[in-house]
Protein backbone atom coordinates (compact mmCIF):
# COMPACT_ATOMS: atom_id res chain seq x y z
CA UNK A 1 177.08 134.58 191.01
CA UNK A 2 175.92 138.22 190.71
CA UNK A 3 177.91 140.60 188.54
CA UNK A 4 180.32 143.00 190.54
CA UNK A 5 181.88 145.76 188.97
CA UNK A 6 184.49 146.17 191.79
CA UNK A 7 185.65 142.48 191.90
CA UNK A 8 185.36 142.97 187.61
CA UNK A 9 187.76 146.03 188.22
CA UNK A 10 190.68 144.01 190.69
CA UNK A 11 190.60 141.38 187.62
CA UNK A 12 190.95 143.89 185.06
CA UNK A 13 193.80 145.81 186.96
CA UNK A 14 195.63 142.39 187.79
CA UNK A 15 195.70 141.60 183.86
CA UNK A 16 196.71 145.07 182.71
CA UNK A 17 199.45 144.32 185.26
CA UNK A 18 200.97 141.14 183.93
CA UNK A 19 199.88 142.16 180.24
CA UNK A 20 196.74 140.18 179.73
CA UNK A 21 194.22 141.65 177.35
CA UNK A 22 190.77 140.81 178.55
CA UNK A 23 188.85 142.12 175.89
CA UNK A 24 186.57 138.66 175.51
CA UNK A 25 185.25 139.94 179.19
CA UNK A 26 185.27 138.28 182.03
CA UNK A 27 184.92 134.51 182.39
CA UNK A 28 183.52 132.77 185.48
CA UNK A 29 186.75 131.14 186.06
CA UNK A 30 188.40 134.75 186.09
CA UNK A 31 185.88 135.73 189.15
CA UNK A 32 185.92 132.71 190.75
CA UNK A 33 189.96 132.00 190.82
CA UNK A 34 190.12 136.02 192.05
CA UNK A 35 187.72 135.29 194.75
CA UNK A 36 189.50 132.18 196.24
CA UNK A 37 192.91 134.11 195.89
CA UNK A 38 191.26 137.05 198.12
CA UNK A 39 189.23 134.46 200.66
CA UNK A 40 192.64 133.03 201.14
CA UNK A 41 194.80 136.14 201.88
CA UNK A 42 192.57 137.14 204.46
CA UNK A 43 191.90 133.67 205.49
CA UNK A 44 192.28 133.90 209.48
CA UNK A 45 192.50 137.37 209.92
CA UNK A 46 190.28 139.07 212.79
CA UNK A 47 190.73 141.48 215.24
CA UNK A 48 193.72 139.54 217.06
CA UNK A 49 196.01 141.21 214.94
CA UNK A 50 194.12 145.03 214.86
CA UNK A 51 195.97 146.13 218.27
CA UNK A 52 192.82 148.04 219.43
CA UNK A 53 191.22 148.84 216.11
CA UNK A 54 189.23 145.51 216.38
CA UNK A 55 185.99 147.31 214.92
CA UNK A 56 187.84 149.25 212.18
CA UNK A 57 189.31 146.40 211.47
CA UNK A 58 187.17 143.57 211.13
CA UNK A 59 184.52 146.73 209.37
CA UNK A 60 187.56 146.82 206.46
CA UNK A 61 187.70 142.94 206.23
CA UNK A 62 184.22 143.02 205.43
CA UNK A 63 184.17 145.61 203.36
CA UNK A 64 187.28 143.77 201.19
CA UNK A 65 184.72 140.50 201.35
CA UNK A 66 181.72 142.37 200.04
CA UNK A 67 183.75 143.74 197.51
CA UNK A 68 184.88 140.25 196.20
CA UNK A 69 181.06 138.67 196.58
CA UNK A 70 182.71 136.28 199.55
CA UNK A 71 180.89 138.23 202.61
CA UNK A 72 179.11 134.87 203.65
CA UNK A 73 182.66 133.65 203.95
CA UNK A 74 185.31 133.73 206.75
């Protein structure tokens, strides 16, 4: 997997959260458990539930899988 500062960033910020120093960097379990966390919350989702903002909408769900390095999935 490539690197991605942004996915890197969501890790980083979930650790801080729960009090997790990360100062060994990230792992490829770290990416890879945050990726299948984020696949899986938006797991389903498409326009059925946008109300009329189908394009808005499904543009931001890609947008969140890019982000995460999952935009090949759905």
């Amino acid at each position: 997997m490539t690197d991605n500062t942004t996915l890197d960033a969501a890790i980083d910020a979930a650790c801080k959260e729960v009090n997790i120093g990360r100062a060994d960097g990230f792992q490829e379990f770290d990416r890879t458990y945050a990726r299948a966390l984020i696949a899986k919350l938006i797991e389903g989702m498409d326009s059925e539930y946008a109300f009329g903002f189908e394009e808005g909408f499904n543009a931001a769900l890609t947008e969140i899988r890019r982000r995460a390095g999952i935009e090949g999935e759905k």
